[in-house]
Protein backbone atom coordinates (compact mmCIF):
# COMPACT_ATOMS: atom_id res chain seq x y z
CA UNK A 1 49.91 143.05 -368.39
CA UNK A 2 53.01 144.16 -367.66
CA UNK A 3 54.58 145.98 -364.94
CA UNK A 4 57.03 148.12 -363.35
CA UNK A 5 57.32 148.83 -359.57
CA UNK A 6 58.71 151.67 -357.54
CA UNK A 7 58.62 153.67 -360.43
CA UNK A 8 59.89 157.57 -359.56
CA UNK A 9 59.61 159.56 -362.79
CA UNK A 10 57.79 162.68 -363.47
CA UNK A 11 57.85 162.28 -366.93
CA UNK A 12 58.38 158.84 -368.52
CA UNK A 13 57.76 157.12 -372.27
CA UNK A 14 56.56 153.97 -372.73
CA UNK A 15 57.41 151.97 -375.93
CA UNK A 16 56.20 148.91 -377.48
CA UNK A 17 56.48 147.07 -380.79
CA UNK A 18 55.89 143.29 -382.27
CA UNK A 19 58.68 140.79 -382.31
CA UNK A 20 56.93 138.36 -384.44
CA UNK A 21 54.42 138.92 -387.55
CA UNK A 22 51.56 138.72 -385.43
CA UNK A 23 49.88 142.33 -384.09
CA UNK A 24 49.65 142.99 -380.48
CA UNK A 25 47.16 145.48 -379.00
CA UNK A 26 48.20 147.96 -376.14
CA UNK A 27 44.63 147.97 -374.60
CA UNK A 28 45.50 150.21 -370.98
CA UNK A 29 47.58 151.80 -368.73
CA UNK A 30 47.30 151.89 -365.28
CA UNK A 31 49.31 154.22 -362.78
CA UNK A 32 49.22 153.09 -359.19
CA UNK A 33 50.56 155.34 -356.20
CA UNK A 34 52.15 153.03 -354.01
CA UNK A 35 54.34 155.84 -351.79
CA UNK A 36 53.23 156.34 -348.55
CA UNK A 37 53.98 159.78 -347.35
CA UNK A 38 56.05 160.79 -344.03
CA UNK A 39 53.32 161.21 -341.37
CA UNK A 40 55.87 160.82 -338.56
CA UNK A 41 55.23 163.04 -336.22
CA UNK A 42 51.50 163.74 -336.75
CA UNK A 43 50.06 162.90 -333.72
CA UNK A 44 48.05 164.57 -330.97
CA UNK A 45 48.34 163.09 -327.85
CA UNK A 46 45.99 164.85 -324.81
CA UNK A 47 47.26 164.14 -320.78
CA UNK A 48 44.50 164.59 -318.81
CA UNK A 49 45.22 165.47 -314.87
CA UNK A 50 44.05 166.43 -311.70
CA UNK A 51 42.39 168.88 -310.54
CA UNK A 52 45.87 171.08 -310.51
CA UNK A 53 48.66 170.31 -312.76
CA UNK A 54 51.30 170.22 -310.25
CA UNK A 55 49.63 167.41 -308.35
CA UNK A 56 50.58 164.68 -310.87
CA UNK A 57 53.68 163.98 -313.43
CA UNK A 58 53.13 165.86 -316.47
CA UNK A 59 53.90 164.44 -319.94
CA UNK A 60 57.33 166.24 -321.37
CA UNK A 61 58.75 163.18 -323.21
CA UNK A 62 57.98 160.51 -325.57
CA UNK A 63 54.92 158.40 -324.11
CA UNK A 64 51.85 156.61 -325.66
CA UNK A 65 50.79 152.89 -326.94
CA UNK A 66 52.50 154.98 -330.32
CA UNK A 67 55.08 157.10 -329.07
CA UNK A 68 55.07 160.47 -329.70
CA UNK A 69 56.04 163.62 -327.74
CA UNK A 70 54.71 167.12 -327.23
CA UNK A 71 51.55 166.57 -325.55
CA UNK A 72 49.03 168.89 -324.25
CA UNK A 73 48.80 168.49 -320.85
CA UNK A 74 45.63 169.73 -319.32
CA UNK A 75 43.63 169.63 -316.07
CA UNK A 76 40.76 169.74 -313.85
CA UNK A 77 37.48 167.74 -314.93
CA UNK A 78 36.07 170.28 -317.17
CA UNK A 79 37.96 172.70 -319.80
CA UNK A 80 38.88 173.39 -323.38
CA UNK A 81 41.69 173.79 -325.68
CA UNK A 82 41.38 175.81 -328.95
CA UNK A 83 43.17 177.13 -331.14
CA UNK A 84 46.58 175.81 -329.42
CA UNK A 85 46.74 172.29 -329.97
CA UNK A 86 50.15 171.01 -330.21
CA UNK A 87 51.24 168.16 -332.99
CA UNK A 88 53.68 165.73 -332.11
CA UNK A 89 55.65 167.45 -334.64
CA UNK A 90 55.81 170.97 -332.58
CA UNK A 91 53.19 172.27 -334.79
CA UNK A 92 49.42 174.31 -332.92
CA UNK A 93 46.48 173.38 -334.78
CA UNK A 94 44.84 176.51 -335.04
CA UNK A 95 41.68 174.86 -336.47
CA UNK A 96 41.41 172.00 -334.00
CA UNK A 97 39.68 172.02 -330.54
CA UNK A 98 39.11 170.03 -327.30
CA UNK A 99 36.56 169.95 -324.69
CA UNK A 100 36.27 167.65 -321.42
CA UNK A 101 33.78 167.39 -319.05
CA UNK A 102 33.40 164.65 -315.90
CA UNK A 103 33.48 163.95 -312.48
CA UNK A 104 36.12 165.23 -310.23
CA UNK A 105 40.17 164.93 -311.67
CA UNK A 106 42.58 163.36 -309.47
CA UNK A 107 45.74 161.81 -309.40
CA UNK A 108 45.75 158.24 -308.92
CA UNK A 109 48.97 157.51 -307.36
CA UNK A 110 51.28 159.56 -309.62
CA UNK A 111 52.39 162.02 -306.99
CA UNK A 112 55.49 164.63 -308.91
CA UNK A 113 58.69 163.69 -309.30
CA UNK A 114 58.23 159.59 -309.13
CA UNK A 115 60.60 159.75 -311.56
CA UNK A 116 58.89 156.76 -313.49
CA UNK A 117 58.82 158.06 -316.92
CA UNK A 118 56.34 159.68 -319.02
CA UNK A 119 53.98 156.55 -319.57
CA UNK A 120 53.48 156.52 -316.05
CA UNK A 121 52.92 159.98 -315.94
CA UNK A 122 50.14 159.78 -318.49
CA UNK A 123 48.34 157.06 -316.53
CA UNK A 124 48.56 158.76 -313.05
CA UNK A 125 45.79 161.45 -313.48
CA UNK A 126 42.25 162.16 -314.94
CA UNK A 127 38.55 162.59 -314.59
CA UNK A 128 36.36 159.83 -312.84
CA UNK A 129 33.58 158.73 -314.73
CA UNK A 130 30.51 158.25 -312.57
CA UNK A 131 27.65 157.72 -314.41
CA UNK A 132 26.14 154.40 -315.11
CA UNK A 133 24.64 156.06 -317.82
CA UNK A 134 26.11 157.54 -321.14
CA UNK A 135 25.64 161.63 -320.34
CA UNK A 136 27.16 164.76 -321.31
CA UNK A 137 29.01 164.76 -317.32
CA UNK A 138 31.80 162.29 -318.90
CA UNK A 139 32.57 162.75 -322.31
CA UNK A 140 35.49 164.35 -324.62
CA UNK A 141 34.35 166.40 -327.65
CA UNK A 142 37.25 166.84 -330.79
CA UNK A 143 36.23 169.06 -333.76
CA UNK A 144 38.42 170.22 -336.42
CA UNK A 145 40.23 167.02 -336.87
CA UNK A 146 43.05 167.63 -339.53
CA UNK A 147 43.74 164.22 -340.46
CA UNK A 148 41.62 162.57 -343.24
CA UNK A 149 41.77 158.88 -341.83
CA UNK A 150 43.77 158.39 -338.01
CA UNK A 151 43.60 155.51 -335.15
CA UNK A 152 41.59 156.75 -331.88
CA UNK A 153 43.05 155.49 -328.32
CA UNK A 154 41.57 156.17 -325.18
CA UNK A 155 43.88 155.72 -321.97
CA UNK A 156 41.53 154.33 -319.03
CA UNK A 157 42.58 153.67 -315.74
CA UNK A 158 40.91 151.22 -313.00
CA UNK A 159 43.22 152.56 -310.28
CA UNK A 160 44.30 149.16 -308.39
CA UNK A 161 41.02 148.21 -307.40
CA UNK A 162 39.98 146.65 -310.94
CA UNK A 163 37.37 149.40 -311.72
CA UNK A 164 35.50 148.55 -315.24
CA UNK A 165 33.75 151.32 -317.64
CA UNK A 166 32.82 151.41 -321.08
CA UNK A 167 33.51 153.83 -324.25
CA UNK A 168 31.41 154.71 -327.10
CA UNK A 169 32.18 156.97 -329.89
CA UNK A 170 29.58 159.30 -331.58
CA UNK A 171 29.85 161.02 -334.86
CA UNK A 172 26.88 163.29 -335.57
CA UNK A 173 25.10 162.36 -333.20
CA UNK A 174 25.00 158.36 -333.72
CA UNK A 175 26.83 155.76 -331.81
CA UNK A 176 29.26 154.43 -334.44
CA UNK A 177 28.44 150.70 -335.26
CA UNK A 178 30.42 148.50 -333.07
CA UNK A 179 31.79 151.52 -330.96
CA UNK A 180 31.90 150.31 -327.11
CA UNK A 181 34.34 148.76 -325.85
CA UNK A 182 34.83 147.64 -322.48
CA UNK A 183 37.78 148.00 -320.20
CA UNK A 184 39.21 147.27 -316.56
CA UNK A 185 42.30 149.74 -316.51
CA UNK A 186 45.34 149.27 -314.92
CA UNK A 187 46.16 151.98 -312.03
CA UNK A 188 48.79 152.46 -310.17
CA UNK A 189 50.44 149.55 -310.52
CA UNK A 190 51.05 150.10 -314.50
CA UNK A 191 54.93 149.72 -315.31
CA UNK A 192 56.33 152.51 -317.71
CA UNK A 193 55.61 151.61 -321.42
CA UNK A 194 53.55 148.58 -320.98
CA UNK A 195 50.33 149.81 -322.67
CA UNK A 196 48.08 146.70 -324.01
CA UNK A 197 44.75 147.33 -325.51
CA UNK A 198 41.91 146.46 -323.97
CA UNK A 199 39.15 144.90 -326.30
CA UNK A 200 37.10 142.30 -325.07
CA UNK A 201 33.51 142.65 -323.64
CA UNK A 202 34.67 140.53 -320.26
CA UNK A 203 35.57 142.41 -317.20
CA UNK A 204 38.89 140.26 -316.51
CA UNK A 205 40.34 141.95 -319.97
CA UNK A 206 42.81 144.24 -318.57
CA UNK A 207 44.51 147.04 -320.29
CA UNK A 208 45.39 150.62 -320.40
CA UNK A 209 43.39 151.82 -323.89
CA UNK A 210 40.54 151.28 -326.09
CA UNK A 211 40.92 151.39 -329.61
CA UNK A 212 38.75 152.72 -332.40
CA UNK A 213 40.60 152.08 -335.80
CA UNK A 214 40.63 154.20 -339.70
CA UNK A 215 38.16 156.81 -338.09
CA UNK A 216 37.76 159.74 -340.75
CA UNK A 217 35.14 162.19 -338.40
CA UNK A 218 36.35 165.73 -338.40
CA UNK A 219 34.33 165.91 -335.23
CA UNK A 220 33.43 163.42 -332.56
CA UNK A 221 32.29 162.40 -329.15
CA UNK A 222 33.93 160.33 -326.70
CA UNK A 223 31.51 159.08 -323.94
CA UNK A 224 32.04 156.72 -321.17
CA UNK A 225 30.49 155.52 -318.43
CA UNK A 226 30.67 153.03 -315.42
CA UNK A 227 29.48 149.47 -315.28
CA UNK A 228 29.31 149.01 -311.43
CA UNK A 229 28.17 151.90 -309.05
CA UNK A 230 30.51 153.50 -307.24
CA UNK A 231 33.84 152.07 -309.25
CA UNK A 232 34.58 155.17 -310.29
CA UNK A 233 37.11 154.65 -313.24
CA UNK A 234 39.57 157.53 -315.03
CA UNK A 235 39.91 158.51 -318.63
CA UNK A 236 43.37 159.29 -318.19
CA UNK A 237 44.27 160.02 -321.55
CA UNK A 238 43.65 160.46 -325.76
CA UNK A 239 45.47 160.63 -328.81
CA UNK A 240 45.27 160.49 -332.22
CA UNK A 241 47.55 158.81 -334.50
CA UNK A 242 47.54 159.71 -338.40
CA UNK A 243 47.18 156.40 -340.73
CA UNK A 244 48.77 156.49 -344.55
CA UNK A 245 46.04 157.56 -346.93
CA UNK A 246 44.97 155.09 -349.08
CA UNK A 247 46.98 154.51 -352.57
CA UNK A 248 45.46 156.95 -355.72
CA UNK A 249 44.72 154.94 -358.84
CA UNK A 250 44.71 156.07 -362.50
CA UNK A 251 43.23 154.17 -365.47
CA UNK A 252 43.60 155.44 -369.11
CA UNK A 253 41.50 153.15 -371.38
């Protein structure tokens, strides 16, 4: 074959002819979309916090293992958001909707006005998660999901007392394979913009999300749950980052 990259035209010819007796064949064509669209900006990032707003930092900046800004900043240990979800890019998902429920929401050190920055602020509040079970009492429910294919993180937090839980993600009702993930969050000793992603099974991996990669679910379940009694570890936080769709192929034979 032969080939020409980066190509930009809407409307192109392509010519061929023989430079020796002998007859070539042209047998194909093949048209390969190789640009990757601008999905800057298309993020949803969630800040869950205490039980009242005003008791912990609220998210007004950039923040996030992928930075982004405009986040919805909610509270208390139960609640909803539809209709009203904010993109990074400004936009409110009219279609999209959130629903938390747990244990009590507090803030975990992140009193107002630290003064920190707005990674600090995200891991400072949230809803304990109790249970040593997976149950309805500690889990995060997302339907409407605009993005065809996005990157899941879950901000955890072990206050400073090395508190360990586990994720799982559901998707119709089924655990998707591979879905839990351990974690021992960091608390309040987390230093702005430090996020590292915690994916091991062992309880000395430390880190501040878990990670589910190139979901496509318009709806799923977030569910977590403790691994000692009485440890008591926060969700603190969610968001969803959009990932380039995959390049469209066309073959003429």
């Amino acid at each position: 074959y032969v080939l020409w990259e980066n190509v930009t035209f809407a409307a192109l010819t392509i010519q061929a002819r023989k430079t020796s007796t002998e007859r070539p064949f042209i047998t194909g064509l093949q048209i390969v979309e190789v640009a990757v669209p601008d999905i800057a900006e298309q993020n949803i990032g969630i800040n869950f916090n205490s039980s009242t707003a005003e008791d912990v930092d609220l998210v007004t900046s950039s923040a996030g293992a992928v930075p982004q800004g405009n986040w919805n900043n909610v509270s208390n240990n139960t609640g909803s958001v539809a209709g009203s979800v904010l993109e990074d890019s400004g936009a409110t998902l009219e279609g999209m909707s959130v629903s938390w429920s747990g244990d009590a929401a507090h803030s975990v050190g992140g009193a107002s006005g630290t003064g920190q920055g707005d990674d600090t602020a995200l891991m400072h509040g949230g809803f304990e998660v109790q249970d040593l079970t997976y149950t309805g009492d500690n889990e995060i429910t997302l339907t409407g999901i605009p993005y065809v294919e996005y990157d899941l993180y879950v901000y955890v937090s072990g206050w400073n007392a090395g508190r360990t839980g586990e994720a799982q993600l559901e998707v119709g009702g089924s655990v998707v394979s591979g879905s839990q993930r351990q974690f021992q969050g960091l608390g309040t000793q987390f230093v702005d913009g430090t996020h590292t992603h915690s994916e091991s099974s062992g309880t000395s991996d430390v880190g501040t999300y878990v990670l589910w990669k190139d979901q496509t679910a318009t709806d799923l379940v977030v569910q977590a749950k403790n691994l000692v009694n009485g440890t008591q570890p926060f969700i603190v936080g969610l968001q969803l980052v959009k990932t380039p769709p995959r390049g469209t192929v066309i073959a003429i034979h």
